[in-house]
C-alpha atoms as a PDB file:
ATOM      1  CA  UNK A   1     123.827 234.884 121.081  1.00  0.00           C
ATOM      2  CA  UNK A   2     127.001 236.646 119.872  1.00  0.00           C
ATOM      3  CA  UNK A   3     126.978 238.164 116.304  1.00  0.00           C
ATOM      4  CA  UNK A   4     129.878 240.008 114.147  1.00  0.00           C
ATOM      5  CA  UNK A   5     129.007 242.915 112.748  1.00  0.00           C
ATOM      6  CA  UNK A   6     131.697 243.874 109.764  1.00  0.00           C
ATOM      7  CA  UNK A   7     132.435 245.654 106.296  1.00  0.00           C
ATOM      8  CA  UNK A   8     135.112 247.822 104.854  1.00  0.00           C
ATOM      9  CA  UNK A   9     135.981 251.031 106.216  1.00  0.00           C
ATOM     10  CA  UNK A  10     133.528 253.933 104.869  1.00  0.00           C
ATOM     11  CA  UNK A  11     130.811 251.358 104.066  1.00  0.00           C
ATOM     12  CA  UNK A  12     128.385 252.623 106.761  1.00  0.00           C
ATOM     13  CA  UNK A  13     129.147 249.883 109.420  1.00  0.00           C
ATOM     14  CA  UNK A  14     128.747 252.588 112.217  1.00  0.00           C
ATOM     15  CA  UNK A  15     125.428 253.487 111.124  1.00  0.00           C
ATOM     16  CA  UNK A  16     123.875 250.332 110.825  1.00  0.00           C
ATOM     17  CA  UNK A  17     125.606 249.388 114.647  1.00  0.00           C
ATOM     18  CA  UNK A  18     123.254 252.050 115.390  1.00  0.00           C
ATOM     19  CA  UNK A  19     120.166 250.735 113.608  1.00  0.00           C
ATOM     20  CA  UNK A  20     121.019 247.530 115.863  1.00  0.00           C
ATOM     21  CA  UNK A  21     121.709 249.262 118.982  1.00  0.00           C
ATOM     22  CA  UNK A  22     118.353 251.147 118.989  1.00  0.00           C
ATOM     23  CA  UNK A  23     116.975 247.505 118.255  1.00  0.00           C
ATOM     24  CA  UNK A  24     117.840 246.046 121.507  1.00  0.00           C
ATOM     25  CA  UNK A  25     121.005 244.496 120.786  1.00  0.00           C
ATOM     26  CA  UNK A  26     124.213 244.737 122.751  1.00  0.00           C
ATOM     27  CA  UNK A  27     127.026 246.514 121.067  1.00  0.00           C
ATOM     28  CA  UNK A  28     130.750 245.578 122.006  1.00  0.00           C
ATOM     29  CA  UNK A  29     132.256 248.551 119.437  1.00  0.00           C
ATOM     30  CA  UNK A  30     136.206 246.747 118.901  1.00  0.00           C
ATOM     31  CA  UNK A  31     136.889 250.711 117.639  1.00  0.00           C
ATOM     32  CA  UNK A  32     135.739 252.074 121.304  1.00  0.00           C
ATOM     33  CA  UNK A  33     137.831 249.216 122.746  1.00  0.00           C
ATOM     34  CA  UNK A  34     140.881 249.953 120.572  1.00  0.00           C
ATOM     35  CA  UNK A  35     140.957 253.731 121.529  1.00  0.00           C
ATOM     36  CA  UNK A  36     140.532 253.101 124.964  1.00  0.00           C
ATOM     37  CA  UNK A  37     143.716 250.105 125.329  1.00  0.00           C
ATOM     38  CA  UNK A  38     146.083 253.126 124.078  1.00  0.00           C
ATOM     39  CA  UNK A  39     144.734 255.631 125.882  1.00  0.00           C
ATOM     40  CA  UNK A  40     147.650 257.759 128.135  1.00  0.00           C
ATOM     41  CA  UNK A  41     149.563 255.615 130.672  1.00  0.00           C
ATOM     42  CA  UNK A  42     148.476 251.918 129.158  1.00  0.00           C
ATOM     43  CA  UNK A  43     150.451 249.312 128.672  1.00  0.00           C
ATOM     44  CA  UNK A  44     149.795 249.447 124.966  1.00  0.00           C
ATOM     45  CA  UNK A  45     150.889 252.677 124.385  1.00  0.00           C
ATOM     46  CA  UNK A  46     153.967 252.372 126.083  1.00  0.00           C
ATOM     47  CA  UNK A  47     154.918 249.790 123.397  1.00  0.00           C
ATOM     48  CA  UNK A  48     153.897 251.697 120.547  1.00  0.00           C
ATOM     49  CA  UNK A  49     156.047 255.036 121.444  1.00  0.00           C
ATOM     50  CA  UNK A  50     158.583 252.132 121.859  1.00  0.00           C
ATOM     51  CA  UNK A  51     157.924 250.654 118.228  1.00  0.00           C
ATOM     52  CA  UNK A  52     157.759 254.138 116.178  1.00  0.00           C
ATOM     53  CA  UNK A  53     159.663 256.460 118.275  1.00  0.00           C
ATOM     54  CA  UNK A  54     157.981 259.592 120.318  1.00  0.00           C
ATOM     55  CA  UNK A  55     156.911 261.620 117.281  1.00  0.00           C
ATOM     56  CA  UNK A  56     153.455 259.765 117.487  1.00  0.00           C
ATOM     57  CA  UNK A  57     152.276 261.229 120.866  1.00  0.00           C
ATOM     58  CA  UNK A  58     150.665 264.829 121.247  1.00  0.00           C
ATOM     59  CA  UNK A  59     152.033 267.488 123.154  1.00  0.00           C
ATOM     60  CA  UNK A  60     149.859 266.367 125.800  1.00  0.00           C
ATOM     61  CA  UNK A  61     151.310 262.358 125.437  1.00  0.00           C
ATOM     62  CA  UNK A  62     148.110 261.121 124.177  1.00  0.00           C
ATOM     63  CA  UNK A  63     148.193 259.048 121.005  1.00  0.00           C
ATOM     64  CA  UNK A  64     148.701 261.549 118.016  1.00  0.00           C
ATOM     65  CA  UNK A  65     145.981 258.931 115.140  1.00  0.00           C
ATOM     66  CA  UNK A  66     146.310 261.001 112.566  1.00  0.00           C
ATOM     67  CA  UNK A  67     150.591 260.306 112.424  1.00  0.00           C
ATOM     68  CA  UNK A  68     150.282 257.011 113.190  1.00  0.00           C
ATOM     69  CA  UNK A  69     147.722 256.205 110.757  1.00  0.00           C
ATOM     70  CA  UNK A  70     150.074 258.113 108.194  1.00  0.00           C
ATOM     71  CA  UNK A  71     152.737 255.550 109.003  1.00  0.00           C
ATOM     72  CA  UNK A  72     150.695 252.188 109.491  1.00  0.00           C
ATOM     73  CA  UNK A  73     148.719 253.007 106.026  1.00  0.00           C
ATOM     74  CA  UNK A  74     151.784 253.820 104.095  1.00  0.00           C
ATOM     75  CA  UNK A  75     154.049 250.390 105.563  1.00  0.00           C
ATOM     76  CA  UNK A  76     152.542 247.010 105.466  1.00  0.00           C
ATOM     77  CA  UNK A  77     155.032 246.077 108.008  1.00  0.00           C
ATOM     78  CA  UNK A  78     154.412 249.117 110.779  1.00  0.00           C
ATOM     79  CA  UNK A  79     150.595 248.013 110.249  1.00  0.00           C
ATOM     80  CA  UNK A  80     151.121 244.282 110.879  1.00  0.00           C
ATOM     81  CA  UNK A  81     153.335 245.534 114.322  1.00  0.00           C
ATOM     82  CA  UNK A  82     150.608 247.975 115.111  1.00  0.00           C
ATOM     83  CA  UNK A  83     147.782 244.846 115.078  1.00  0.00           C
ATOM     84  CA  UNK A  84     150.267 242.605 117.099  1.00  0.00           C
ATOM     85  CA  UNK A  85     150.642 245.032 120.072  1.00  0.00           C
ATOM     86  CA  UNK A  86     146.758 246.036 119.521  1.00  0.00           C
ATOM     87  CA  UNK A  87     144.225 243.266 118.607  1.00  0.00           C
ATOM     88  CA  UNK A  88     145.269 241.006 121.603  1.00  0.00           C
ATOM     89  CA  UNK A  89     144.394 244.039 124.371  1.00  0.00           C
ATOM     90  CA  UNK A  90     140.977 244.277 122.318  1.00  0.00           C
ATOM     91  CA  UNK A  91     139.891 241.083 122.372  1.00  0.00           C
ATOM     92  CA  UNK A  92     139.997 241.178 125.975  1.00  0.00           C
ATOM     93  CA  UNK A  93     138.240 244.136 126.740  1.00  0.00           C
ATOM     94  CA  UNK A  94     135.632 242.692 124.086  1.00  0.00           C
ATOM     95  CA  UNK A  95     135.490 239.087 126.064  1.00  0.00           C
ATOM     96  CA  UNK A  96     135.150 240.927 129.173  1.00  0.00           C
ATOM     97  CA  UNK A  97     132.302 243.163 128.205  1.00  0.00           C
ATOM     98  CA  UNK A  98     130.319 240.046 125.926  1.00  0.00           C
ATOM     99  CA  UNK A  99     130.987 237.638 129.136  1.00  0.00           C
ATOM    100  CA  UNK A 100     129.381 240.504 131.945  1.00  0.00           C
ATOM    101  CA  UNK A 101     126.300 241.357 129.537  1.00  0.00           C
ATOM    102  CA  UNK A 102     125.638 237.564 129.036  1.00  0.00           C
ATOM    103  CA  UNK A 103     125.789 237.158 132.604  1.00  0.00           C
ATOM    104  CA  UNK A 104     122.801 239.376 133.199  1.00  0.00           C
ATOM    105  CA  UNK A 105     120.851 239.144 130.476  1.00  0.00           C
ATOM    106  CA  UNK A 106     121.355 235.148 128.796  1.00  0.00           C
ATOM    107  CA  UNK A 107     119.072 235.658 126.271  1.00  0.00           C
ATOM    108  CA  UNK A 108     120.193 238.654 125.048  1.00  0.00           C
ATOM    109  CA  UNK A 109     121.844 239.495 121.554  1.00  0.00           C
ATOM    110  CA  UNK A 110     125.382 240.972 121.541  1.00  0.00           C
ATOM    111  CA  UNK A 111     126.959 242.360 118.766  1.00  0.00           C
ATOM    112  CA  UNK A 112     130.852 242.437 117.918  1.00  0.00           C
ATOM    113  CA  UNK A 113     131.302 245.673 115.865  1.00  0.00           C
ATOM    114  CA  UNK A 114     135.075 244.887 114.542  1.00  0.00           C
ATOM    115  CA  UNK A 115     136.180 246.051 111.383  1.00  0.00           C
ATOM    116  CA  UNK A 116     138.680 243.456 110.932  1.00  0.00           C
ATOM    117  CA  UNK A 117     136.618 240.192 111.840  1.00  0.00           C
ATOM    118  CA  UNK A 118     138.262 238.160 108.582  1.00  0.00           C
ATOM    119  CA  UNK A 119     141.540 239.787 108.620  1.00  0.00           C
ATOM    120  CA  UNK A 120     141.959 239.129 112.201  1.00  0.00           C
ATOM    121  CA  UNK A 121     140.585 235.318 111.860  1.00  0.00           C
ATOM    122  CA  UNK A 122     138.035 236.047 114.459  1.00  0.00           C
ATOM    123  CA  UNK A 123     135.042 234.018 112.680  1.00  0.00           C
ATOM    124  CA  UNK A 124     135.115 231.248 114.961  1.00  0.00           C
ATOM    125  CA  UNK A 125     134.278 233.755 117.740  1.00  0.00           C
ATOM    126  CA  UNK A 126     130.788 234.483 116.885  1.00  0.00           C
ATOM    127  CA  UNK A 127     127.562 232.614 115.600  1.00  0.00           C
ATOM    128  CA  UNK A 128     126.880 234.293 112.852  1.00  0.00           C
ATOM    129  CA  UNK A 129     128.177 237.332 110.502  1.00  0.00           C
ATOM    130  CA  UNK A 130     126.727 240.375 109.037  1.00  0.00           C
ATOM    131  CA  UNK A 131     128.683 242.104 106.570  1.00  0.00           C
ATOM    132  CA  UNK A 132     127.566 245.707 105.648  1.00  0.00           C
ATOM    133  CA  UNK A 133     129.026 246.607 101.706  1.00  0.00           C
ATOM    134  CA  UNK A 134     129.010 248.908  99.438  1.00  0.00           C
ATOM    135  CA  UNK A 135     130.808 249.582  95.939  1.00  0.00           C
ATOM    136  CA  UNK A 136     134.293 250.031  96.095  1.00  0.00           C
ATOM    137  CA  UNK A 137     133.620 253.164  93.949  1.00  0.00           C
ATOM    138  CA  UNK A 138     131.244 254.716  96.886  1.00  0.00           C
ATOM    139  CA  UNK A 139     133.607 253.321  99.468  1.00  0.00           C
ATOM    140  CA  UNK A 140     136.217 254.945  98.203  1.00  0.00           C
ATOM    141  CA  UNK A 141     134.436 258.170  97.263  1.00  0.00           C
ATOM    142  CA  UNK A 142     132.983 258.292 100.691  1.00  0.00           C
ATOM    143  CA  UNK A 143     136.282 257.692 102.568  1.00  0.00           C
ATOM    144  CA  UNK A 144     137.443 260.613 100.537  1.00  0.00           C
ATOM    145  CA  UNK A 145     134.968 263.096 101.584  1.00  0.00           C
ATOM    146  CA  UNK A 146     134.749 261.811 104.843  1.00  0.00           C
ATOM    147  CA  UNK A 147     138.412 261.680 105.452  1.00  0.00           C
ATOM    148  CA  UNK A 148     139.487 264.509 103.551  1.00  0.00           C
ATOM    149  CA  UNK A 149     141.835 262.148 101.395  1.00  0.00           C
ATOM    150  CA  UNK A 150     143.204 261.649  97.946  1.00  0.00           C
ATOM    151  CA  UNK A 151     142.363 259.086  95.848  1.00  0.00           C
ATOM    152  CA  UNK A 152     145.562 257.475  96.441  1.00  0.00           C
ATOM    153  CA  UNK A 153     145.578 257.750 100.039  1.00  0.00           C
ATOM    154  CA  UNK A 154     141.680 256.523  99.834  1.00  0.00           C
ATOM    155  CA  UNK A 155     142.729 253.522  98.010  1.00  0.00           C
ATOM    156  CA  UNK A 156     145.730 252.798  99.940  1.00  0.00           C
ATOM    157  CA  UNK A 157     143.220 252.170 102.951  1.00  0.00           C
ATOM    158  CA  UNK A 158     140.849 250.307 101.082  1.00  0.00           C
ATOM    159  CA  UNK A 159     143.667 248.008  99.932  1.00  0.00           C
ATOM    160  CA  UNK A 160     144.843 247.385 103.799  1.00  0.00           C
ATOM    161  CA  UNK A 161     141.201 245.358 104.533  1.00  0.00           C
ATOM    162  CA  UNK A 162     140.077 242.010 102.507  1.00  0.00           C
ATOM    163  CA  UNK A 163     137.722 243.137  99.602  1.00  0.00           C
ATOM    164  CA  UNK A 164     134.427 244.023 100.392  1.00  0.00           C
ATOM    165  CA  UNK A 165     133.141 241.294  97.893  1.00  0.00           C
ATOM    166  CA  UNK A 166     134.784 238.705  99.496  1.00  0.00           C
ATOM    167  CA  UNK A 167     133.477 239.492 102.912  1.00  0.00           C
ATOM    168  CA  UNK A 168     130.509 239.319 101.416  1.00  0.00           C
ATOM    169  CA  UNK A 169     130.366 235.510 100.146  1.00  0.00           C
ATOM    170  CA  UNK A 170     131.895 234.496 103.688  1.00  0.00           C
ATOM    171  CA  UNK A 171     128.725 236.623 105.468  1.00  0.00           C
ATOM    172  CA  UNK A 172     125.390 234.696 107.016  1.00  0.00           C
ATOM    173  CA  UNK A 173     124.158 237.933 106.624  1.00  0.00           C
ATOM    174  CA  UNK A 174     124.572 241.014 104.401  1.00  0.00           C
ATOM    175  CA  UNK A 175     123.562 244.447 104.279  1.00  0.00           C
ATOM    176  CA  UNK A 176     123.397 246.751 101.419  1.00  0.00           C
ATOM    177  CA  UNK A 177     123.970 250.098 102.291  1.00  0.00           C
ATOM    178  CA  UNK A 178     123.990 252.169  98.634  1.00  0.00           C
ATOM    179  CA  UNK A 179     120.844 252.536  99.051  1.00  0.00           C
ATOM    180  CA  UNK A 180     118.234 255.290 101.356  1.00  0.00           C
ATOM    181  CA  UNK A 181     118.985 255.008 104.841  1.00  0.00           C
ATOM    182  CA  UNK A 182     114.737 253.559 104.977  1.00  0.00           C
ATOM    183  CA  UNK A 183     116.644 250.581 103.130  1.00  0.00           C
ATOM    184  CA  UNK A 184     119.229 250.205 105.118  1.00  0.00           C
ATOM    185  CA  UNK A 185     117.271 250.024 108.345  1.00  0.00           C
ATOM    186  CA  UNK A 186     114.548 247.643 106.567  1.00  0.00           C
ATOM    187  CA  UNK A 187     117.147 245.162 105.730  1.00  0.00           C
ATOM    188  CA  UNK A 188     118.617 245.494 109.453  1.00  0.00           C
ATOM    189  CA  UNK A 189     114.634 244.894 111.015  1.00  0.00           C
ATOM    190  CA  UNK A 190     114.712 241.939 108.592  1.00  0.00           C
ATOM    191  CA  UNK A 191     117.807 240.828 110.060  1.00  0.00           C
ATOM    192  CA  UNK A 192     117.375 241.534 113.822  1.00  0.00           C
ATOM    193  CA  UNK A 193     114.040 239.332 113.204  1.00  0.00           C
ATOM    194  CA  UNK A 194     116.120 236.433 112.254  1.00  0.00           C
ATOM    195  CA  UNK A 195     118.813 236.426 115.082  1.00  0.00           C
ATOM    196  CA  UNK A 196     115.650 236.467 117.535  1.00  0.00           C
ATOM    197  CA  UNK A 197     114.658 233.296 116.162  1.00  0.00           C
ATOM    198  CA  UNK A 198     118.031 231.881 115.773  1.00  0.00           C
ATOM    199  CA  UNK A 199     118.518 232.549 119.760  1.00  0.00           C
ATOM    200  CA  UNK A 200     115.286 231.215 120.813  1.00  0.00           C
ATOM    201  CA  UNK A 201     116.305 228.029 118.927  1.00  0.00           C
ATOM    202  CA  UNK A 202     119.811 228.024 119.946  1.00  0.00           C
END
């Protein structure tokens, strides 16, 4: 069984990938898989030195994130070039990994940790969607600390992704995560026990 695992970005996705993980299920991480397509000498990064110019790379020609997330948060247009060159490398490495786990272990439950499941129309992909939220007041407070941002730049980000509340009314499944991290992890056992079943019946 194949499940997306989404939310906005400071919502506490990553943490409750981890409640799942220790759970038993698979994780395919669409983050891991991004960093690693534009890693030094891929393809990928090649073409994005070629679409913003050399000033994004490190001394050391690795991808410089922090200048390139600058750019990509700041221009709808860089951000929409950055996906196109991107998403299509991840979504292989994701199909790859999902297709050799399945192989081995048929009745197992994988997970598809990608941020942008909606935005990238990816839906039809999985069986089922979990959607992790939070108020766009602690989203954007936690982005803030976490990132070291202003409220500007905080809400710049938040604006780049579909609203939280709508990715909540499209979810099979949803997670609160304002809450103690005991909550959290409750609603996650709920919802691990509920995928079981759904395999076994699938």
């Amino acid at each position: 069984m194949i499940v997306g695992l989404t939310g906005g970005i400071a919502s506490g996705k990553s943490t409750v990938s981890h409640m799942f993980r220790k759970l038993g299920a698979h994780i395919v991480d669409a983050d891991v898989m991004a960093r690693r397509v534009v890693e030094k000498g891929r393809p990928a990064l090649q073409e994005i030195v070629h679409a913003f110019g050399p000033g994004i790379l490190l001394e050391d020609g690795t991808l410089n994130r922090t200048k390139l997330g600058e750019i990509v948060f700041r221009e709808e247009q860089s951000r929409k070039r950055l996906n196109e060159i991107v998403h299509p490398r991840v979504r292989e490495e994701v199909q790859a990994d999902t297709t050799t786990f399945l192989q081995s272990h048929p009745d197992g439950i994988v997970i598809h940790d990608i941020p942008l499941l909606f935005e990238s129309k990816l839906e039809h992909t999985v069986q089922a969607v979990i959607v992790v939220y939070v108020s766009e007041e602690v989203q954007r407070k936690r982005l803030m600390e976490r990132n070291n941002l202003t409220a500007e730049e905080a809400n710049r980000r938040i604006a780049a992704q579909m609203p939280l509340r709508e990715k909540v009314q499209r979810a099979d499944y949803k997670i609160d995560n304002e809450g103690t991290l005991e909550q959290t992890e409750r609603q996650a056992n709920q919802i691990w026990n509920l995928l079981q079943k759904q395999g076994r019946r699938s």
